[in-house]
PDB file of N, CA and C in Angstrom:
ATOM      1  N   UNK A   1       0.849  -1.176   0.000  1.00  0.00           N
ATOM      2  CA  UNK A   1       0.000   0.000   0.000  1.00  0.00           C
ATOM      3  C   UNK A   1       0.895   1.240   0.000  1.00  0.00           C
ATOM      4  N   UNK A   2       0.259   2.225  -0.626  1.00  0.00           N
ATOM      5  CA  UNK A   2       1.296   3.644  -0.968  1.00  0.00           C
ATOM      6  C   UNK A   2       0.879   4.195   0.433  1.00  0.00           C
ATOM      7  N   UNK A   3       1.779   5.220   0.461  1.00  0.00           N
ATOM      8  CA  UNK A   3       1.529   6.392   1.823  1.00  0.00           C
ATOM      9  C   UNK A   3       0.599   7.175   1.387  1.00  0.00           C
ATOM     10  N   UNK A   4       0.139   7.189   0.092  1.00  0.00           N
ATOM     11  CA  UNK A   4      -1.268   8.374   0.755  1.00  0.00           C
ATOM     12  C   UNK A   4      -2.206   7.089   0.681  1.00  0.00           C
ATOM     13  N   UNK A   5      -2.262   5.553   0.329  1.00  0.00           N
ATOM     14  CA  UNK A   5      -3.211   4.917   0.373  1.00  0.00           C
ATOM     15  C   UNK A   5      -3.406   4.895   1.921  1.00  0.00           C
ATOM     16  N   UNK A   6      -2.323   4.893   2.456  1.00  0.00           N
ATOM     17  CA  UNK A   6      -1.835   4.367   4.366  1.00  0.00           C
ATOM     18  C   UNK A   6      -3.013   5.689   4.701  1.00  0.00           C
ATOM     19  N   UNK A   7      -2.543   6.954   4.238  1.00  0.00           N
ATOM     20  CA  UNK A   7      -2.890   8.082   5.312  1.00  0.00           C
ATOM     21  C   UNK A   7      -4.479   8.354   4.857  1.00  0.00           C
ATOM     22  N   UNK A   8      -4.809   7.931   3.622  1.00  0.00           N
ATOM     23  CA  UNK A   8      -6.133   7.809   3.750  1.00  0.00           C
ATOM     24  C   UNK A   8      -6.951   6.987   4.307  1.00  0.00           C
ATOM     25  N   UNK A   9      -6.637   5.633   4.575  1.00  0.00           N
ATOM     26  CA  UNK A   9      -7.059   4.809   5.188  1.00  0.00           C
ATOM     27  C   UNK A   9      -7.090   5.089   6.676  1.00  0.00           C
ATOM     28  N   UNK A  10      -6.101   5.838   7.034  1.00  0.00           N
ATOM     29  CA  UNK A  10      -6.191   6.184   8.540  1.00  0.00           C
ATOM     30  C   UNK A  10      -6.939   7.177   8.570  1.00  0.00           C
ATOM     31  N   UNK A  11      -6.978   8.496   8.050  1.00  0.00           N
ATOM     32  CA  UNK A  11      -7.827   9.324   8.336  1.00  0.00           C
ATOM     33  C   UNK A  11      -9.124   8.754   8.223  1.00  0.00           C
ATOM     34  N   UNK A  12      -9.592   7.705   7.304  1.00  0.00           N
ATOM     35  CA  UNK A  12     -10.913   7.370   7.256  1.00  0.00           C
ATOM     36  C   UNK A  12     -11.195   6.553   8.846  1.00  0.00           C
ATOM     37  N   UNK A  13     -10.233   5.724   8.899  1.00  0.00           N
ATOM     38  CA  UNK A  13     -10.731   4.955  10.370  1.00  0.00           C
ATOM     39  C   UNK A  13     -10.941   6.001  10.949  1.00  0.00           C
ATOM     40  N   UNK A  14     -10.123   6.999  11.038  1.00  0.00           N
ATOM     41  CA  UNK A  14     -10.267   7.916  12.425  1.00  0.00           C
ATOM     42  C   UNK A  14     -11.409   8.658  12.831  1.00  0.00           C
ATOM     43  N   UNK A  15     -11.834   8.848  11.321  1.00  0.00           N
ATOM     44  CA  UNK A  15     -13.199   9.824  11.418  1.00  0.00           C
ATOM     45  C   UNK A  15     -14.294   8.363  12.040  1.00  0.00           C
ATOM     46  N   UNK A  16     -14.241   6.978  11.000  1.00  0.00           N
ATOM     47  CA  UNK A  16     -15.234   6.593  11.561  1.00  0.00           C
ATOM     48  C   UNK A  16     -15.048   5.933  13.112  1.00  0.00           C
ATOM     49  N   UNK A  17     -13.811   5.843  13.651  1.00  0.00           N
ATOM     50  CA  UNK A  17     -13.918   6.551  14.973  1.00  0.00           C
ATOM     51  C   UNK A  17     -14.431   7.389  16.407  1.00  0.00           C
ATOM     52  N   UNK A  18     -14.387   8.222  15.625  1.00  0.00           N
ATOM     53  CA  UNK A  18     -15.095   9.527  16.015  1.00  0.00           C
ATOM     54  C   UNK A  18     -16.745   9.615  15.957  1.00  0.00           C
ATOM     55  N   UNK A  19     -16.924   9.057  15.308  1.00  0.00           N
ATOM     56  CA  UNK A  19     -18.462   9.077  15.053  1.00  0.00           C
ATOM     57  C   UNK A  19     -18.646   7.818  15.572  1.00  0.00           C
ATOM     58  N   UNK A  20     -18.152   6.766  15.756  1.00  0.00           N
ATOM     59  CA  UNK A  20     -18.684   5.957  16.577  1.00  0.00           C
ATOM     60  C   UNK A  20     -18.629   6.578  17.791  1.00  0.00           C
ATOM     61  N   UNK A  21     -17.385   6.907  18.377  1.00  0.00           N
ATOM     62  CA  UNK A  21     -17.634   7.290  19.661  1.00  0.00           C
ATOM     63  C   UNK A  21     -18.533   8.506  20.263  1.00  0.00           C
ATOM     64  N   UNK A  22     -19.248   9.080  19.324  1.00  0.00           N
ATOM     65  CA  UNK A  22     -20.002   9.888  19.224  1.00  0.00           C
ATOM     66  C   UNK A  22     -21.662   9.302  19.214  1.00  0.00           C
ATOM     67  N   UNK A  23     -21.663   8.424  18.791  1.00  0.00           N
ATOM     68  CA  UNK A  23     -23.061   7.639  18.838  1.00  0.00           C
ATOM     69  C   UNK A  23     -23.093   6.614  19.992  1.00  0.00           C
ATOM     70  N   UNK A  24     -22.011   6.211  20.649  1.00  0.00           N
ATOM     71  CA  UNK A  24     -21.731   5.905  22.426  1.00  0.00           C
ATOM     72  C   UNK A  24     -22.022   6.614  22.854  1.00  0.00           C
ATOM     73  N   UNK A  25     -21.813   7.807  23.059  1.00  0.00           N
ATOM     74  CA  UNK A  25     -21.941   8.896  24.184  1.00  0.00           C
ATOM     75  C   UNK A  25     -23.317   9.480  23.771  1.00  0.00           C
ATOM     76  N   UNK A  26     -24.488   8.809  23.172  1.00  0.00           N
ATOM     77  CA  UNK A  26     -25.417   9.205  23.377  1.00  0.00           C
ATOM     78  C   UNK A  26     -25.961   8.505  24.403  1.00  0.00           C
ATOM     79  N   UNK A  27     -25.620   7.083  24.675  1.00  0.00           N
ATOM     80  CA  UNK A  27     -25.760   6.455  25.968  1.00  0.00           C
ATOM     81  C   UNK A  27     -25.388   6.161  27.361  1.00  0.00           C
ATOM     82  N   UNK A  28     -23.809   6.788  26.582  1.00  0.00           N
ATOM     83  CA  UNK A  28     -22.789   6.217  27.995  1.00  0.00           C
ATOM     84  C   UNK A  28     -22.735   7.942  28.464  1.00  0.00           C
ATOM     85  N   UNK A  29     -23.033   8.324  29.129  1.00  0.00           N
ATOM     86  CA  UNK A  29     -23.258   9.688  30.002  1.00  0.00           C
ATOM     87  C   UNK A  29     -22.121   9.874  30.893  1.00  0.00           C
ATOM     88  N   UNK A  30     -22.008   9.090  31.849  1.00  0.00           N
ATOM     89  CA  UNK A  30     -21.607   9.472  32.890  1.00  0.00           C
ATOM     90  C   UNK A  30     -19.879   9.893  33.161  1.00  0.00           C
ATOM     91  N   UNK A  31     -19.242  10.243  34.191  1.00  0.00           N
ATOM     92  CA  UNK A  31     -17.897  10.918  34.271  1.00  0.00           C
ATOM     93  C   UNK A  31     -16.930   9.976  33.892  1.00  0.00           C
ATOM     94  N   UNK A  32     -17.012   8.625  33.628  1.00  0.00           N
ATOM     95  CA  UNK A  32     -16.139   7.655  33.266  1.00  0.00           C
ATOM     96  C   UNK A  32     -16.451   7.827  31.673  1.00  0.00           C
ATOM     97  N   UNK A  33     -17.208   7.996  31.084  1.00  0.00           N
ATOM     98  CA  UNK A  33     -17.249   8.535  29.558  1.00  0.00           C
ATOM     99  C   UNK A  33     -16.394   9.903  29.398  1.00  0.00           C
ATOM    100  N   UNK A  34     -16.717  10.255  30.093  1.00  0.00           N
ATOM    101  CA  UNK A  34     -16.177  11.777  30.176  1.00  0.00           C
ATOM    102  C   UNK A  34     -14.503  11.558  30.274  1.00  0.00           C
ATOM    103  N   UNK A  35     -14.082  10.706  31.518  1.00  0.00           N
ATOM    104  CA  UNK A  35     -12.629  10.110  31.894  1.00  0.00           C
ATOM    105  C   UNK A  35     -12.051   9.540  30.367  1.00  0.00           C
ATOM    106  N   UNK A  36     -12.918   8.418  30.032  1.00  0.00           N
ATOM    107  CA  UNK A  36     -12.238   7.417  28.695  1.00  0.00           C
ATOM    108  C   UNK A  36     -11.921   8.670  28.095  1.00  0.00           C
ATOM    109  N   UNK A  37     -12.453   9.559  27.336  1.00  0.00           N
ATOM    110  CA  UNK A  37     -12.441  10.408  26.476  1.00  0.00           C
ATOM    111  C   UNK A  37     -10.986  11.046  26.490  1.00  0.00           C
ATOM    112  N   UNK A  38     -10.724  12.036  27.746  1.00  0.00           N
ATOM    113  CA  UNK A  38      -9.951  12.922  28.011  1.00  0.00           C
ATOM    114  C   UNK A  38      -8.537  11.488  28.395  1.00  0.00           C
ATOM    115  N   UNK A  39      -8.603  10.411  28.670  1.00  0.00           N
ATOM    116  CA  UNK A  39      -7.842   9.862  28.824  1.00  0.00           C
ATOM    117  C   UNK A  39      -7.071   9.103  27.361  1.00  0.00           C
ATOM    118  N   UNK A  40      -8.044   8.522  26.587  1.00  0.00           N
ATOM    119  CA  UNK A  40      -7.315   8.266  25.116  1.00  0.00           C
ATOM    120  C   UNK A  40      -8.005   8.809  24.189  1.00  0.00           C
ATOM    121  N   UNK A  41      -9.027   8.870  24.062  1.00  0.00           N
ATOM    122  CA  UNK A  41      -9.538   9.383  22.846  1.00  0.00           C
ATOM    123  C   UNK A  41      -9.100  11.094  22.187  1.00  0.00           C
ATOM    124  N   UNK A  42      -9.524  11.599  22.718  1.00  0.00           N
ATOM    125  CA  UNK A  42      -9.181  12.991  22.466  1.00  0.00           C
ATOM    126  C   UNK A  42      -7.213  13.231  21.940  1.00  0.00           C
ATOM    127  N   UNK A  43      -6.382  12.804  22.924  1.00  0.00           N
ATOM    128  CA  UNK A  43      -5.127  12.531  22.425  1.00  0.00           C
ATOM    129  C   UNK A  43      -4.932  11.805  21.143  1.00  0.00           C
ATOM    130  N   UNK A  44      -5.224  10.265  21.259  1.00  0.00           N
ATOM    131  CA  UNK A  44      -5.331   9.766  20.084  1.00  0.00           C
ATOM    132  C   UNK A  44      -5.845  10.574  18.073  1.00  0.00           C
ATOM    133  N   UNK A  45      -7.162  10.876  18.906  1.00  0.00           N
ATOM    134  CA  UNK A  45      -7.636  11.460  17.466  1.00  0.00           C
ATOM    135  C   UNK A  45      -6.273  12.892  17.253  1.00  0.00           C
ATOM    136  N   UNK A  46      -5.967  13.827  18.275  1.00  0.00           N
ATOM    137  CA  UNK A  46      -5.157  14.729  17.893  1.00  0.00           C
ATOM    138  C   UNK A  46      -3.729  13.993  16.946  1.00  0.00           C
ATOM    139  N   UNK A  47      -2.971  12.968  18.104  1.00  0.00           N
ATOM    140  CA  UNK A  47      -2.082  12.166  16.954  1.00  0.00           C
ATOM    141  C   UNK A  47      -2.155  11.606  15.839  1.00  0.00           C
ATOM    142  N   UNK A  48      -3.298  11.183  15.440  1.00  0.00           N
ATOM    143  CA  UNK A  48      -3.629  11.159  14.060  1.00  0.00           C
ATOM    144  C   UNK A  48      -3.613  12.132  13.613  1.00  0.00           C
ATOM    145  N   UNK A  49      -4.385  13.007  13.196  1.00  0.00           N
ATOM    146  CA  UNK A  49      -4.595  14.124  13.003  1.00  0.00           C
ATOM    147  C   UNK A  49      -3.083  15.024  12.317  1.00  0.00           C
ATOM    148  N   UNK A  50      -2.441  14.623  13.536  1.00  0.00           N
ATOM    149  CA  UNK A  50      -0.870  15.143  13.202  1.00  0.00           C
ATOM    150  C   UNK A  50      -0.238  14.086  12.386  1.00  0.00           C
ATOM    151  N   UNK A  51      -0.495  12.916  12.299  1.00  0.00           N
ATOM    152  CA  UNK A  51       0.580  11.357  11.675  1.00  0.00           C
ATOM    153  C   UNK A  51      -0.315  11.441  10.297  1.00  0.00           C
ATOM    154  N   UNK A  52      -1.055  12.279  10.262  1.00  0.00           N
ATOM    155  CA  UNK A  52      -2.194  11.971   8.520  1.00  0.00           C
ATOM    156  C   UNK A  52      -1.020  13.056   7.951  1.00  0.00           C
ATOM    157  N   UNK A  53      -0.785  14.288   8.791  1.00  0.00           N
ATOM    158  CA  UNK A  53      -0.098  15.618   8.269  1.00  0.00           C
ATOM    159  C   UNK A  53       1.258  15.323   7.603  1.00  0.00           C
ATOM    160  N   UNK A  54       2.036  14.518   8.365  1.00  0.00           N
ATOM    161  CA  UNK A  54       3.229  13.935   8.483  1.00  0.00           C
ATOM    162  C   UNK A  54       3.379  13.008   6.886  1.00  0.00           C
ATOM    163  N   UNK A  55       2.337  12.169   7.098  1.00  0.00           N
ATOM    164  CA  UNK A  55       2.529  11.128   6.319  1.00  0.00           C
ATOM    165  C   UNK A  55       2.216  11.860   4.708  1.00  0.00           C
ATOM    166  N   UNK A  56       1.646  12.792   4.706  1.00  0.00           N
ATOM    167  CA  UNK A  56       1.196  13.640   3.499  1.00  0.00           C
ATOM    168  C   UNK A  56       2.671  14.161   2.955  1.00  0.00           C
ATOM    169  N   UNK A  57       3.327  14.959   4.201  1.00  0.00           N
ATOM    170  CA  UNK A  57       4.495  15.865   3.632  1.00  0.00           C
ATOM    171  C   UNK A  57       5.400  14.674   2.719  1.00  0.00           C
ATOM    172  N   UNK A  58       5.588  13.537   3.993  1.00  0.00           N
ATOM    173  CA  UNK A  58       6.462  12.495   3.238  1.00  0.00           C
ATOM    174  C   UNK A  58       6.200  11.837   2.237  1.00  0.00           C
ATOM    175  N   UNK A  59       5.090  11.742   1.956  1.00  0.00           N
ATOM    176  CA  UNK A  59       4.437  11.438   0.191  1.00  0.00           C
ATOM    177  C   UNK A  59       4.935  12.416  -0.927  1.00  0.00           C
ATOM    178  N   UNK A  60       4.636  13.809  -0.092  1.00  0.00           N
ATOM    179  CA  UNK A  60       5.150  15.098  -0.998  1.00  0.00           C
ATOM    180  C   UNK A  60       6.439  14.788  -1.675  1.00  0.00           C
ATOM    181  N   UNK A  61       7.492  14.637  -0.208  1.00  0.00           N
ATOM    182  CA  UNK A  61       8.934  15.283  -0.504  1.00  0.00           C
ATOM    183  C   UNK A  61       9.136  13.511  -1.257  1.00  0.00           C
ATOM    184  N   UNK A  62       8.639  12.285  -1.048  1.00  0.00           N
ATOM    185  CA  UNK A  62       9.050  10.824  -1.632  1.00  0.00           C
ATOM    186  C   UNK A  62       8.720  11.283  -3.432  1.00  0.00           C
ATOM    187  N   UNK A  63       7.739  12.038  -3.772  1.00  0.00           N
ATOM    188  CA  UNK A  63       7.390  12.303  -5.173  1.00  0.00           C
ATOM    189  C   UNK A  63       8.635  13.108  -5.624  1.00  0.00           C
ATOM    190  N   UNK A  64       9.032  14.249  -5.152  1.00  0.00           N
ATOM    191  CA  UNK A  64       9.831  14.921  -5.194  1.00  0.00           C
ATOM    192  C   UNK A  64      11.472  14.247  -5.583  1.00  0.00           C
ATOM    193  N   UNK A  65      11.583  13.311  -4.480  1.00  0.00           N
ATOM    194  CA  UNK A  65      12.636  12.592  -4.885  1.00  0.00           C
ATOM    195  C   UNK A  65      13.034  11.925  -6.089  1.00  0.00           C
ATOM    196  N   UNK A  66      11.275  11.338  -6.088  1.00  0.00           N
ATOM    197  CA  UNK A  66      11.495  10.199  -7.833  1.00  0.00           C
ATOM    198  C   UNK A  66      11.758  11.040  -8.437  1.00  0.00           C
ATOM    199  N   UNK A  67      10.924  12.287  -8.635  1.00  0.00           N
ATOM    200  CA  UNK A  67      11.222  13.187  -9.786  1.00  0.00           C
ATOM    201  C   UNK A  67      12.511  13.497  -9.976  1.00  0.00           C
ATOM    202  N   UNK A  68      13.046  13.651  -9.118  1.00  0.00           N
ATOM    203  CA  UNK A  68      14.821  14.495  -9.030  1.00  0.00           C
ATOM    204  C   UNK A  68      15.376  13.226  -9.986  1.00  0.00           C
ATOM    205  N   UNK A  69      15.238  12.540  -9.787  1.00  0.00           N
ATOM    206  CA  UNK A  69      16.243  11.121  -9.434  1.00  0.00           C
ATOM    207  C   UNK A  69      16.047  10.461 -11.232  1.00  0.00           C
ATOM    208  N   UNK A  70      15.115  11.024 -11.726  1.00  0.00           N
ATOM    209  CA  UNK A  70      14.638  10.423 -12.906  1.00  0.00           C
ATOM    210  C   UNK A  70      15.025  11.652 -14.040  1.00  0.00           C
TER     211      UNK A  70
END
């Protein structure tokens, strides 16, 4: 799989992610929802978020290279 196949595939989990855990918390209410959240979720989705960014530039500058190189 290519790196933007990788970073699309992750950004897609991530969103559907997010929206799952978003259709939980129409049930799960209480301060331990609130805890899970602030404990991995919220971090997590930010590191993605940043590793989708990452993985983009390095697709950039990897195109960049073939080109030079050819």
């Amino acid at each position: 799989m290519s790196l933007s196949g990788s970073r699309s595939r992750l950004a897609a989990i991530s969103k559907e992610l997010s929206v799952r855990w978003h259709e939980t918390r129409h049930s799960w209410k209480d301060q331990k929802a609130v805890e899970f959240q602030q404990r991995f979720l919220d971090d997590l989705l930010a590191r993605v978020d940043k590793t989708v960014t990452v993985i983009e530039k390095l697709d950039q500058l990897l195109a960049k290279v073939r080109s030079d190189c050819e």
